[in-house]
C-alpha atoms as a PDB file:
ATOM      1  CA  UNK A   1       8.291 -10.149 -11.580  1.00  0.00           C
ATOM      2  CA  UNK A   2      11.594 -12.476 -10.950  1.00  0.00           C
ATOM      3  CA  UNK A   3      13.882  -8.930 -11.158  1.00  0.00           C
ATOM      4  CA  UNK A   4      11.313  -7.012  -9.130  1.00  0.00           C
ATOM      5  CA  UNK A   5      11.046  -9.740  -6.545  1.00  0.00           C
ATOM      6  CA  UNK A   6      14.383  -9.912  -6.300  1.00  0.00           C
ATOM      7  CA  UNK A   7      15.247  -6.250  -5.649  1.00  0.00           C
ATOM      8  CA  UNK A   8      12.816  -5.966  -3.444  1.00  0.00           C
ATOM      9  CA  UNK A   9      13.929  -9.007  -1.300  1.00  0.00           C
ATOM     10  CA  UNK A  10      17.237  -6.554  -1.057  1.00  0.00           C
ATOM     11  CA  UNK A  11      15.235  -3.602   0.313  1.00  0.00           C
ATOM     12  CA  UNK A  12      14.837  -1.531  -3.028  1.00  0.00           C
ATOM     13  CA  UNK A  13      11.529   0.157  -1.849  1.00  0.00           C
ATOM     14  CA  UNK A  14      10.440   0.732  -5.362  1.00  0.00           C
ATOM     15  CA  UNK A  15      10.669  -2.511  -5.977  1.00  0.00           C
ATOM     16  CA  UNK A  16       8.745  -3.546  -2.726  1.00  0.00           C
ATOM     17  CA  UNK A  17       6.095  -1.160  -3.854  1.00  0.00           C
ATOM     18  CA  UNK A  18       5.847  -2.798  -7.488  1.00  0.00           C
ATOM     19  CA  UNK A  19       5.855  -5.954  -6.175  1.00  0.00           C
ATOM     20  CA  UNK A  20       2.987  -5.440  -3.767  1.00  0.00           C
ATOM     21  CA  UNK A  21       1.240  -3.369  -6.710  1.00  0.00           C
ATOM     22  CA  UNK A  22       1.668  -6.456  -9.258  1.00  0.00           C
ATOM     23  CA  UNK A  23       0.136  -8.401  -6.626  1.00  0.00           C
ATOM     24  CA  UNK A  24      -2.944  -6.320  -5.997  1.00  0.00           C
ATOM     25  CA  UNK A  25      -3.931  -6.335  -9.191  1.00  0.00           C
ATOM     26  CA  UNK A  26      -2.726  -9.832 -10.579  1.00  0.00           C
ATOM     27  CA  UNK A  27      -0.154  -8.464 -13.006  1.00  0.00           C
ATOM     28  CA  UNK A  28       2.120 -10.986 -14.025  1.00  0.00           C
ATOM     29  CA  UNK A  29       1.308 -13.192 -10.550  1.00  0.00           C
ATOM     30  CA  UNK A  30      -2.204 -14.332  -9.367  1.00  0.00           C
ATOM     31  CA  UNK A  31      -4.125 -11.951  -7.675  1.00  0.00           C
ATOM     32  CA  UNK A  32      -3.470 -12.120  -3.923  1.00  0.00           C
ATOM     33  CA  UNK A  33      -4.137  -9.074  -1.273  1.00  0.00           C
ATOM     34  CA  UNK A  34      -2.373 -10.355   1.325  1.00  0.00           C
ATOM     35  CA  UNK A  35       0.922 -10.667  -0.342  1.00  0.00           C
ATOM     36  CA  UNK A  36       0.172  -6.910  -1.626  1.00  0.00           C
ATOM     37  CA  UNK A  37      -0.218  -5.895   1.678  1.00  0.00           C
ATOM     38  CA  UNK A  38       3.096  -7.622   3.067  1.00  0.00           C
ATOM     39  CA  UNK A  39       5.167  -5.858  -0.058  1.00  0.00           C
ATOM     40  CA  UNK A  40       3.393  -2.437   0.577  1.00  0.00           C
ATOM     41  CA  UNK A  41       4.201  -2.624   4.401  1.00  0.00           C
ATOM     42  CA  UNK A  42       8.017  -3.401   3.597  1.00  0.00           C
ATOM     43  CA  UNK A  43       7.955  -0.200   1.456  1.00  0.00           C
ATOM     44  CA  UNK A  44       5.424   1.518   3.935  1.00  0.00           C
ATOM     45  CA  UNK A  45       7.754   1.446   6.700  1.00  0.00           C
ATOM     46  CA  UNK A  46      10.589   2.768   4.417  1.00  0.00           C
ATOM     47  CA  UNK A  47       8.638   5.909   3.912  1.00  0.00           C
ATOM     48  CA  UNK A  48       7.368   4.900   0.989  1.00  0.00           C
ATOM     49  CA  UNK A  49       4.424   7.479   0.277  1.00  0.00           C
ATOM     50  CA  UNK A  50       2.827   5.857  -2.297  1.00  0.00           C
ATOM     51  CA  UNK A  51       2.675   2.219  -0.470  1.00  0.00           C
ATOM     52  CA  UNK A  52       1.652   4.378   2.800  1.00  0.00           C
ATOM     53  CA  UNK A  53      -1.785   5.152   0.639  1.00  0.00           C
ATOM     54  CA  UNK A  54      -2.635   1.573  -0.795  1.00  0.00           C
ATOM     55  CA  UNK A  55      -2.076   0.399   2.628  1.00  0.00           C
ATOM     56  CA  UNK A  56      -4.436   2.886   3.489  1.00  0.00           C
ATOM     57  CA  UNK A  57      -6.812   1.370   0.894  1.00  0.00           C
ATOM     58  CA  UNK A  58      -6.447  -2.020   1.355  1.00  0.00           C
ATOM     59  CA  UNK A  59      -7.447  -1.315   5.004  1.00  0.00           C
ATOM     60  CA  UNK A  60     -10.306   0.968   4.244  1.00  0.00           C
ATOM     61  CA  UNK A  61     -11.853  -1.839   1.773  1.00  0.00           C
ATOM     62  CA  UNK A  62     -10.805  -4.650   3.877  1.00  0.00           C
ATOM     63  CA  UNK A  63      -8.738  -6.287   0.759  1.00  0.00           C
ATOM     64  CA  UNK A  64      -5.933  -8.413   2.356  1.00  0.00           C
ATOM     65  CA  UNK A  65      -6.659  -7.251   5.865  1.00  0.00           C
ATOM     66  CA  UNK A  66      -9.440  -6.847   7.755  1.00  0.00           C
ATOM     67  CA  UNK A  67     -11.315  -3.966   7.346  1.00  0.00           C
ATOM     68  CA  UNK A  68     -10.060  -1.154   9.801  1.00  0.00           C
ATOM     69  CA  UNK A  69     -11.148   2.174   9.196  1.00  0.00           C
ATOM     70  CA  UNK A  70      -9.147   3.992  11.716  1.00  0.00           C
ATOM     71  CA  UNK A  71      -6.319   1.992  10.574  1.00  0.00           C
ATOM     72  CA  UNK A  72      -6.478   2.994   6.992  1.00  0.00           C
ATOM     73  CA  UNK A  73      -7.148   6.590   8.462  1.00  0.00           C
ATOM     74  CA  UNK A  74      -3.441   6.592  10.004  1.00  0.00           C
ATOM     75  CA  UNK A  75      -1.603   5.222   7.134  1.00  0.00           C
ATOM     76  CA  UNK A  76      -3.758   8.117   4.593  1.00  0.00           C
ATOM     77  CA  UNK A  77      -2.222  10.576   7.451  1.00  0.00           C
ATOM     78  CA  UNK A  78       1.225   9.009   6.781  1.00  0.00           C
ATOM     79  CA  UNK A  79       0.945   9.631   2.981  1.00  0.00           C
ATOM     80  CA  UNK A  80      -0.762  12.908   3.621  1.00  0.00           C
ATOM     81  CA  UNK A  81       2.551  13.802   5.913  1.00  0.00           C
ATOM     82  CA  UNK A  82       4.513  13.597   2.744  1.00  0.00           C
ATOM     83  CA  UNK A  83       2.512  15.788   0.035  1.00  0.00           C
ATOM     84  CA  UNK A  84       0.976  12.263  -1.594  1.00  0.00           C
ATOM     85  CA  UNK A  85      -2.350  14.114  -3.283  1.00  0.00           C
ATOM     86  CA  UNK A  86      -4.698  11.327  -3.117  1.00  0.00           C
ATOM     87  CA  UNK A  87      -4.348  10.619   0.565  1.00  0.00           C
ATOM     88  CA  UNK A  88      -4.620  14.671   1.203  1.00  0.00           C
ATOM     89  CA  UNK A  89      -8.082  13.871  -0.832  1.00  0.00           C
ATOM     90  CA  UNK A  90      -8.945  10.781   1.259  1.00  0.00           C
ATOM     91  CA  UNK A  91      -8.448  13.006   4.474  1.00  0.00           C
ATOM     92  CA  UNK A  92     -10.470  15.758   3.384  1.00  0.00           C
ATOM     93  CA  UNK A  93     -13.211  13.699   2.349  1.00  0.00           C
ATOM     94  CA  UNK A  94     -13.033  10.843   5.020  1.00  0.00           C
ATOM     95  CA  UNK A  95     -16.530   9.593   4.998  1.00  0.00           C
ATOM     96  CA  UNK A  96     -16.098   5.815   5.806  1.00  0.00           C
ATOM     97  CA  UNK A  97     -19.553   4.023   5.446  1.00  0.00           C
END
């Protein structure tokens, strides 16, 4: 986490993305959504396809954020944009309950 972190803090979007990911899941750091989300926005705003979707998810299940289903909706689009499959997917099947 120490050489991902730090990379990241340089702007190396794969390492913002990894960083937000190890995060979200509580690899190697305790769990904690809201840093996820602040690492996968970094990346996000790069372009980042990949962060574009978990920020998608993290809005559409409310982890980190509040839950915002038309918010999740634009960053799926984002991904979408790009050719990322599972946000094409999440698009095609957006049935938000």
């Amino acid at each position: 986490m120490e050489w991902y972190r730090k990379a990241a803090e340089q702007g190396y979007v794969g390492a913002q993305f990894i960083v937000g990911s190890m995060y979200e899941h509580g690899k190697g750091v305790d769990q904690n959504y809201l840093k996820a989300v602040e690492w996968y926005r970094k990346a996000a705003e790069q372009g980042h396809a990949c962060s574009q979707h978990h920020i998608g998810v993290m809005y559409h299940c409310g982890y980190g954020v509040d839950e915002n289903h038309s918010t999740a909706l634009e960053w799926y689009r984002k991904a979408a944009e790009q050719g990322h499959t599972e946000a094409k997917e999440r698009l095609d099947f957006a049935v938000f309950v």
